[in-house]
C-alpha atoms as a PDB file:
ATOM      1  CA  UNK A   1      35.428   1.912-192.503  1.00  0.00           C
ATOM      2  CA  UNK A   2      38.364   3.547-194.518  1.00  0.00           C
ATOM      3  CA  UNK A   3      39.139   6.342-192.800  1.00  0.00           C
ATOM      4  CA  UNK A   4      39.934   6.422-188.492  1.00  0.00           C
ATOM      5  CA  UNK A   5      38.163   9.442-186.862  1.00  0.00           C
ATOM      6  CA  UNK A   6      39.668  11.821-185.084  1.00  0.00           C
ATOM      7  CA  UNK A   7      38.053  11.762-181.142  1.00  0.00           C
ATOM      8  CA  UNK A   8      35.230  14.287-180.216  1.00  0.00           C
ATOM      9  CA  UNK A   9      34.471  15.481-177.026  1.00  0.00           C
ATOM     10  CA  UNK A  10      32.689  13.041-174.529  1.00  0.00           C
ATOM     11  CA  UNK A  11      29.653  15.458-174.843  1.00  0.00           C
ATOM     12  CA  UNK A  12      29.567  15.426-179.130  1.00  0.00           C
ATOM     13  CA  UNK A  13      30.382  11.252-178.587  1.00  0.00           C
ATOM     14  CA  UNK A  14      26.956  10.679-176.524  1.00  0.00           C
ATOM     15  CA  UNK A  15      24.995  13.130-178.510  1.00  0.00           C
ATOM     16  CA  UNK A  16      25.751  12.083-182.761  1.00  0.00           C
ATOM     17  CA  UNK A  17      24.291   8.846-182.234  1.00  0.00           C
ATOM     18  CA  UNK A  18      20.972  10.016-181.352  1.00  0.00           C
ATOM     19  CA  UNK A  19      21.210  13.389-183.964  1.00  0.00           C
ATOM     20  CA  UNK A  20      20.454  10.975-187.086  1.00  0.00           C
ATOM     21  CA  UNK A  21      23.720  11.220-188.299  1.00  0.00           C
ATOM     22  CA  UNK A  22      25.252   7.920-189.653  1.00  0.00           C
ATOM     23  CA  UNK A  23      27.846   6.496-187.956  1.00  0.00           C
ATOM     24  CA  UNK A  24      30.092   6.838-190.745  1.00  0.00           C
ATOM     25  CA  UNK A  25      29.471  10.673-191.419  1.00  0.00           C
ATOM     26  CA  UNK A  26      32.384  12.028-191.440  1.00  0.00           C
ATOM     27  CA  UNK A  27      33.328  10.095-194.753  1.00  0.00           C
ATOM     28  CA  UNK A  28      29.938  10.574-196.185  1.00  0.00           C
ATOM     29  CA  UNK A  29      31.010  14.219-195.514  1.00  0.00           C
ATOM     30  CA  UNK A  30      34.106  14.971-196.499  1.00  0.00           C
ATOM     31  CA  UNK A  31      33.362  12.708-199.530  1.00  0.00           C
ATOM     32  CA  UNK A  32      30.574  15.662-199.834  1.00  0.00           C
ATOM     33  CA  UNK A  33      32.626  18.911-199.078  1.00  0.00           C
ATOM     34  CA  UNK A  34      36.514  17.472-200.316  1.00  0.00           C
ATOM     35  CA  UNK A  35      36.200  19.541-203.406  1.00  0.00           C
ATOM     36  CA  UNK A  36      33.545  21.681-202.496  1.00  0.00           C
ATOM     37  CA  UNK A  37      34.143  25.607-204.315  1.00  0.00           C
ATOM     38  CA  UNK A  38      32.792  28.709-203.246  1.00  0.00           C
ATOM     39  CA  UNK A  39      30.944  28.515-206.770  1.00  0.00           C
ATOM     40  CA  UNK A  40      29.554  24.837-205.658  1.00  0.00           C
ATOM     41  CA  UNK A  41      28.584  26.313-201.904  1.00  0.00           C
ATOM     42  CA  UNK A  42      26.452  28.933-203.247  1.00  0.00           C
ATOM     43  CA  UNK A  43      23.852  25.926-204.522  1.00  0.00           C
ATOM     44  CA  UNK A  44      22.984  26.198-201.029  1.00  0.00           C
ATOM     45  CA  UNK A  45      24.235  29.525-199.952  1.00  0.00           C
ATOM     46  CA  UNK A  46      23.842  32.142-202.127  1.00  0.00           C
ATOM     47  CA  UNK A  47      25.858  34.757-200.615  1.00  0.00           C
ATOM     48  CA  UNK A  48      28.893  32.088-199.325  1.00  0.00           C
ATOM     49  CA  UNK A  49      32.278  33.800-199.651  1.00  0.00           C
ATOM     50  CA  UNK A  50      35.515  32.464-199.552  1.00  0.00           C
ATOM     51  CA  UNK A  51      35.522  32.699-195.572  1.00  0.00           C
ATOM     52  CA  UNK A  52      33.393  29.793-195.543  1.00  0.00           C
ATOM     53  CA  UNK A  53      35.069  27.587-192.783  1.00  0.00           C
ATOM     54  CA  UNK A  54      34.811  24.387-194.901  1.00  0.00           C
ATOM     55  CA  UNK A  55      37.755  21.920-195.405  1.00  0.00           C
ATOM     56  CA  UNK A  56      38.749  21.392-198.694  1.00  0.00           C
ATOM     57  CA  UNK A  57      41.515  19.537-200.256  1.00  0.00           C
ATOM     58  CA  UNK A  58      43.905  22.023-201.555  1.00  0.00           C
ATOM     59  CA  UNK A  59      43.978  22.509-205.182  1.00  0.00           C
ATOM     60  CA  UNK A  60      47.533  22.557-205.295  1.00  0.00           C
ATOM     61  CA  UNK A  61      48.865  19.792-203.688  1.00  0.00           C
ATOM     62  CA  UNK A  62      52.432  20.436-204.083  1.00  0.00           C
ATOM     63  CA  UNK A  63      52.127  22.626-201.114  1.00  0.00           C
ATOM     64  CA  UNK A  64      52.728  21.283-197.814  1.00  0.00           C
ATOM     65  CA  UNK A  65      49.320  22.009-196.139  1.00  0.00           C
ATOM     66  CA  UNK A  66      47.215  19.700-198.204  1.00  0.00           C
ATOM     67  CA  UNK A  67      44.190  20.700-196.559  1.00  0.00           C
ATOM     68  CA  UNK A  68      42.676  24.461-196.553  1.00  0.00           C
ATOM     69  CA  UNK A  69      40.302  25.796-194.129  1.00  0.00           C
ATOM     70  CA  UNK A  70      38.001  27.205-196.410  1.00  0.00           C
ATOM     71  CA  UNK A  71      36.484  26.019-199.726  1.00  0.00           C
ATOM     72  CA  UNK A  72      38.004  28.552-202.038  1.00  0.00           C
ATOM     73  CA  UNK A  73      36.653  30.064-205.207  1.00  0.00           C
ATOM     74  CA  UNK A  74      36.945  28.344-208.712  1.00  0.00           C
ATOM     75  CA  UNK A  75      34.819  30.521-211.347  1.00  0.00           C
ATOM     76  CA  UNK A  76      33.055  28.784-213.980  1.00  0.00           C
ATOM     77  CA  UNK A  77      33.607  30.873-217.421  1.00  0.00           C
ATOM     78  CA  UNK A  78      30.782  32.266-219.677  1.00  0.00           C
ATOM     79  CA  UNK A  79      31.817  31.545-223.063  1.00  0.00           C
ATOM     80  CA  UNK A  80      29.673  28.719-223.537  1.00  0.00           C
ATOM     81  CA  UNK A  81      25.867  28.900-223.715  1.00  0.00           C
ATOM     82  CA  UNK A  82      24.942  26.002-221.038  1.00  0.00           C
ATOM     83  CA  UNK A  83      26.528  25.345-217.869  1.00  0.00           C
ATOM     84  CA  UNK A  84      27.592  21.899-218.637  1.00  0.00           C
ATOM     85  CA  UNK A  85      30.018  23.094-221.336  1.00  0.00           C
ATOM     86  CA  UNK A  86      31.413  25.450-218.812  1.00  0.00           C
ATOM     87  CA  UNK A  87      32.323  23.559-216.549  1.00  0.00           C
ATOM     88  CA  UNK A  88      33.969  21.143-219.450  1.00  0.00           C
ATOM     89  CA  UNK A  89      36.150  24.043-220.284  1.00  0.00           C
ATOM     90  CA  UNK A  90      36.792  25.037-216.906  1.00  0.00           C
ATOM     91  CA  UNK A  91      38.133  21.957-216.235  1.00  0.00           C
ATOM     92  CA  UNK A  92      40.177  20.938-219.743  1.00  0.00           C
ATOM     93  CA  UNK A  93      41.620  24.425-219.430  1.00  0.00           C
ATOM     94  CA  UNK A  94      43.539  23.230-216.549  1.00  0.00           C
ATOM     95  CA  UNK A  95      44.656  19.979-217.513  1.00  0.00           C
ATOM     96  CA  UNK A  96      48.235  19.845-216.302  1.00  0.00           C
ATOM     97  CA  UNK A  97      48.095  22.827-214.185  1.00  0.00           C
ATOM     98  CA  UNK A  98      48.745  20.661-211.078  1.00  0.00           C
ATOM     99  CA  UNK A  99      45.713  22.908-209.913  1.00  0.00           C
ATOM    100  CA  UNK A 100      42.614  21.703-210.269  1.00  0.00           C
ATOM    101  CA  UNK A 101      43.102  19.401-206.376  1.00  0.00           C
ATOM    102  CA  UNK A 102      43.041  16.388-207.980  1.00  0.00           C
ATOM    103  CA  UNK A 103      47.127  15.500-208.408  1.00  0.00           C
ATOM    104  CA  UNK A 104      49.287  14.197-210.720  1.00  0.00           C
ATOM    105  CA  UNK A 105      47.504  10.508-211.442  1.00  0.00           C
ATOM    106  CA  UNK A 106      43.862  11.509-212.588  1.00  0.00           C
ATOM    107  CA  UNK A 107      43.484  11.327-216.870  1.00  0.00           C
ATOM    108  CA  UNK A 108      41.458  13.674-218.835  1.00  0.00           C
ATOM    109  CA  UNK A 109      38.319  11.431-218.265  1.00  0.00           C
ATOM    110  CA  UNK A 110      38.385  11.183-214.729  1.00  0.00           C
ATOM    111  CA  UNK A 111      38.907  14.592-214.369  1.00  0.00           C
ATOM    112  CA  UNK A 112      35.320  15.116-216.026  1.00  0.00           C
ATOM    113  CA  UNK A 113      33.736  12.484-214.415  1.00  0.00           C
ATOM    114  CA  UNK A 114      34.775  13.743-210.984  1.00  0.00           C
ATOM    115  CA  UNK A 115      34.289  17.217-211.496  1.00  0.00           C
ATOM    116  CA  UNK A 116      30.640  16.375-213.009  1.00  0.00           C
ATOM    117  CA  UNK A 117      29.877  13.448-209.693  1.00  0.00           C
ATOM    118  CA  UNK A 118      30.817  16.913-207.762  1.00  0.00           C
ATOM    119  CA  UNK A 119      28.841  18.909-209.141  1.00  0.00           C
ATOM    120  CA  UNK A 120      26.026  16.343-209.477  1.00  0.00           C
ATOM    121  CA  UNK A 121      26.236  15.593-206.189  1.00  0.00           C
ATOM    122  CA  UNK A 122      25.604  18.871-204.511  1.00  0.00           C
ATOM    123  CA  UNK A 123      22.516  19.255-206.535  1.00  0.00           C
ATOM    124  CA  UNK A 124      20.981  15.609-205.316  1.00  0.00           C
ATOM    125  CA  UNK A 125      21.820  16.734-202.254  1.00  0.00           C
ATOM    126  CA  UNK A 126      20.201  20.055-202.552  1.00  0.00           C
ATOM    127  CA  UNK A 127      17.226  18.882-204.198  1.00  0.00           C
ATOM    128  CA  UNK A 128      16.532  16.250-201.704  1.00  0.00           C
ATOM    129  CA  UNK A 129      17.900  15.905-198.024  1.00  0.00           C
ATOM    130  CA  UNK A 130      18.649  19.497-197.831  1.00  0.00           C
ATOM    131  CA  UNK A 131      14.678  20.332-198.303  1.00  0.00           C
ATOM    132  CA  UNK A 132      13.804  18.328-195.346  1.00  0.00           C
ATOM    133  CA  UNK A 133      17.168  18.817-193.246  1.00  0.00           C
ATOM    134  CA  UNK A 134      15.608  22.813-193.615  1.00  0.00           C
ATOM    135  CA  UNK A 135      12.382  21.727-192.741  1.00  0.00           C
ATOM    136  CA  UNK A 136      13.121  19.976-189.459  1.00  0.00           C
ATOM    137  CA  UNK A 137      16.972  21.883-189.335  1.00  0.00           C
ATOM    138  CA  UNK A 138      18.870  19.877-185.992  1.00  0.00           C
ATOM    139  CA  UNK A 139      19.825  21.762-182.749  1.00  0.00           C
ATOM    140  CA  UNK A 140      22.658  23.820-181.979  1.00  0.00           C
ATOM    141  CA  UNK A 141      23.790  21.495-180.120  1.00  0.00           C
ATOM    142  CA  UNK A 142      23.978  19.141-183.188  1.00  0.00           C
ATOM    143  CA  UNK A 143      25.154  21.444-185.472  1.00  0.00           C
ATOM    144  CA  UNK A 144      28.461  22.586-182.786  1.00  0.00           C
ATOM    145  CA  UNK A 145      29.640  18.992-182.655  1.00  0.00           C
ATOM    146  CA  UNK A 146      28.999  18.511-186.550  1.00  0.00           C
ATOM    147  CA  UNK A 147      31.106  21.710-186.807  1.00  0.00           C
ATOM    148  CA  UNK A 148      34.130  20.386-185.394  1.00  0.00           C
ATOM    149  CA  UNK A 149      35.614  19.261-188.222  1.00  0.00           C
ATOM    150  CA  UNK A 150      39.248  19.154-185.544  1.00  0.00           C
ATOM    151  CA  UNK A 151      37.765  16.910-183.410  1.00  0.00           C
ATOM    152  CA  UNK A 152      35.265  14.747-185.468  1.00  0.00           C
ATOM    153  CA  UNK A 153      36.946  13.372-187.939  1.00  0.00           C
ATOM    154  CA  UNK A 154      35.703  14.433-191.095  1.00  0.00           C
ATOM    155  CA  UNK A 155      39.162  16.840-191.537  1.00  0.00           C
ATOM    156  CA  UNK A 156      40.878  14.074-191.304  1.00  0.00           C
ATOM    157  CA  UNK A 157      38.980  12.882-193.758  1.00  0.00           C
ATOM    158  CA  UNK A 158      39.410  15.015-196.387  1.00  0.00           C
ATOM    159  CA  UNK A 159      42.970  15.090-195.819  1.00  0.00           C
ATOM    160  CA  UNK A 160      43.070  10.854-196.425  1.00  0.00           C
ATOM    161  CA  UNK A 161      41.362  11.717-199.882  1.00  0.00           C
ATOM    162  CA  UNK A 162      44.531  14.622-200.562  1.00  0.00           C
ATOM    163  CA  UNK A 163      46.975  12.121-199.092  1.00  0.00           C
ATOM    164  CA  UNK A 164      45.369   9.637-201.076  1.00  0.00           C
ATOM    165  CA  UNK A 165      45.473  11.714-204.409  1.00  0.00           C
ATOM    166  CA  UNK A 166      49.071  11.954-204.585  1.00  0.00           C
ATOM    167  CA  UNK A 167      49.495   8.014-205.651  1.00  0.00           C
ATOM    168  CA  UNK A 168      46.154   7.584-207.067  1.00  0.00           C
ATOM    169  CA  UNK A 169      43.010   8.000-207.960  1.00  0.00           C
ATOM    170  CA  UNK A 170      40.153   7.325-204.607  1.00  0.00           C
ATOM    171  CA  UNK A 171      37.110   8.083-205.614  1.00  0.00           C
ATOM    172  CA  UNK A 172      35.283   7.006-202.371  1.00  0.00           C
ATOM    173  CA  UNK A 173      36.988   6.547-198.883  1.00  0.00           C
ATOM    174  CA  UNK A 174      36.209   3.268-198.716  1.00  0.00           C
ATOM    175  CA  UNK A 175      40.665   2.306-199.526  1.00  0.00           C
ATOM    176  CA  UNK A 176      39.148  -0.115-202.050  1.00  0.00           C
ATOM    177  CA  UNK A 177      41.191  -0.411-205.396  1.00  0.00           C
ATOM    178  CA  UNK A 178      39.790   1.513-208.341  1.00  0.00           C
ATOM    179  CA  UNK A 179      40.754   0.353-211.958  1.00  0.00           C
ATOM    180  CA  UNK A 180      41.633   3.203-214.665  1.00  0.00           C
ATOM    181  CA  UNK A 181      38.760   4.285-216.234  1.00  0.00           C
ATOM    182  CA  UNK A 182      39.348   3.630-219.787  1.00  0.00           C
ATOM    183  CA  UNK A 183      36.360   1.935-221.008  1.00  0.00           C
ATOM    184  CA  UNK A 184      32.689   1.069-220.245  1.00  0.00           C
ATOM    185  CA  UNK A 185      33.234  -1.954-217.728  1.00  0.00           C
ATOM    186  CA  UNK A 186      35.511   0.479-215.990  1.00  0.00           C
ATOM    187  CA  UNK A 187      32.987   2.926-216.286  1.00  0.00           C
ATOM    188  CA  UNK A 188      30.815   0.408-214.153  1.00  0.00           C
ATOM    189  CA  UNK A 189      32.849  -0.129-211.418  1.00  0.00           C
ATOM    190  CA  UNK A 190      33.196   3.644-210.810  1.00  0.00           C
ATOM    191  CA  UNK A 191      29.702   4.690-211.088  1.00  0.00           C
ATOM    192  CA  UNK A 192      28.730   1.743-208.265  1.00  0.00           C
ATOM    193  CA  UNK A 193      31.415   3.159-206.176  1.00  0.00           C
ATOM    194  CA  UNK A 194      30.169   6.928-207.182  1.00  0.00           C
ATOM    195  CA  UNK A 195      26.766   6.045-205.977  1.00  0.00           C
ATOM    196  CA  UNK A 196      27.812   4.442-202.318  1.00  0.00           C
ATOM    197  CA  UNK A 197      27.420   8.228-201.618  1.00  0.00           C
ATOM    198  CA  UNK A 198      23.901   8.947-203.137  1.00  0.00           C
ATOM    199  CA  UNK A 199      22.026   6.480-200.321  1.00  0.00           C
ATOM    200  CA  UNK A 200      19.541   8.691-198.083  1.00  0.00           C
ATOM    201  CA  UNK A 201      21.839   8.646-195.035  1.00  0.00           C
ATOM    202  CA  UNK A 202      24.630  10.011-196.726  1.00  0.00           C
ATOM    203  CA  UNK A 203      22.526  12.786-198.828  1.00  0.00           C
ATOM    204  CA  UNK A 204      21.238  13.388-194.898  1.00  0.00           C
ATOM    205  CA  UNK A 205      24.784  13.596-193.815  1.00  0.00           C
ATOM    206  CA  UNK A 206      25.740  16.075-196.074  1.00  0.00           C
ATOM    207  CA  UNK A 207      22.820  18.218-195.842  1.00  0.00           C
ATOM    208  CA  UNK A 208      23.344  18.552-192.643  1.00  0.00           C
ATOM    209  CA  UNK A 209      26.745  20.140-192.267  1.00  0.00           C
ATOM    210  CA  UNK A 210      26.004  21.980-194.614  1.00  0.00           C
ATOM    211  CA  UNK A 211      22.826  23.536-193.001  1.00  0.00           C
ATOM    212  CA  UNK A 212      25.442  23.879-190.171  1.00  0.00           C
ATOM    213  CA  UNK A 213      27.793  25.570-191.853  1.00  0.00           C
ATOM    214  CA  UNK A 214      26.005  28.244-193.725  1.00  0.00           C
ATOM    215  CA  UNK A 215      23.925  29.326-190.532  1.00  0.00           C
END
């Protein structure tokens, strides 16, 4: 496990390991919500706002609080005609903006590959364990303990991933080395470490808060 949790109540402690939560969900997570937009949130909440209670690395991290307590907005221009391209520009348009959450050690082509994971990510997510997370949603109960993001670990980690960003480039939490992507082989490596987070108990994971957290 790469990232220590923080401790829960004795009450959340007895009751995650019988919700169907993973034991490691609060890296499967945070890897989910780290750089999580309003724009991104609204694939599962349409009417999400920026008072969305959802801990995001901070897109600026030259500021002292590396973590915010809500994912905040990022809009995705309309000049091109498909979405993809969009988000291409959105993201090339702020190349070297110190800006865009991902720090000073990230090239042009990881930038794109992370913001597309992201983005491809959410819709897996929403087009599979969120379908059957709202068809059987968990209790209160579940959803309280999930919801204390203080207390359970998964703030903490999403601030290891902005800690992490400032010397490098973790695209999982799993504090395994990652090569430069600057050619297919390295291409490889990151796309098996990209997919650690598509299993079923992850997708579960993160369906699950976020069920939680747009309630």
């Amino acid at each position: 496990m790469g990232v220590a949790s923080a401790a829960p109540s004795q009450f959340c402690k007895d009751l995650i390991p019988i919700s169907g939560l993973s034991k490691n969900f609060n890296e499967t997570i945070a890897h989910a919500i780290h750089s999580l937009t309003v724009e991104g949130l609204r694939i599962f909440h349409p009417q999400a706002t920026t008072v969305n209670h959802i801990p995001t690395v901070n897109h600026d991290l030259r500021q002292p609080n590396k973590v915010l307590s809500n994912a905040p907005s990022n809009p995705i221009g309309h000049d091109f005609e498909t979405d993809s391209m969009n988000v291409l520009d959105n993201i090339l348009s702020n190349l070297g903006s110190h800006n865009d959450g991902l720090g000073p050690n990230w090239s042009g082509v990881e930038r794109v590959a992370h913001t597309f994971h992201m983005w491809d990510l959410w819709m897996k997510i929403f087009n599979s364990a969120w379908k059957t997370v709202k068809a059987n949603p968990p209790h209160k109960e579940i959803c309280n303990c999930v919801l204390d993001v203080e207390n359970n670990g998964i703030k903490t980690a999403v601030g290891w991933v902005a800690n992490h960003y400032k010397s490098g480039t973790p695209i999982t939490l799993l504090n395994r080395p990652i090569p430069k992507l600057i050619d297919a082989t390295t291409w490889t490596v990151w796309k098996n470490r990209l997919l650690h987070y598509y299993t079923d108990e992850a997708l579960k994971d993160a369906a699950t808060y976020l069920h939680c957290a747009t309630q």
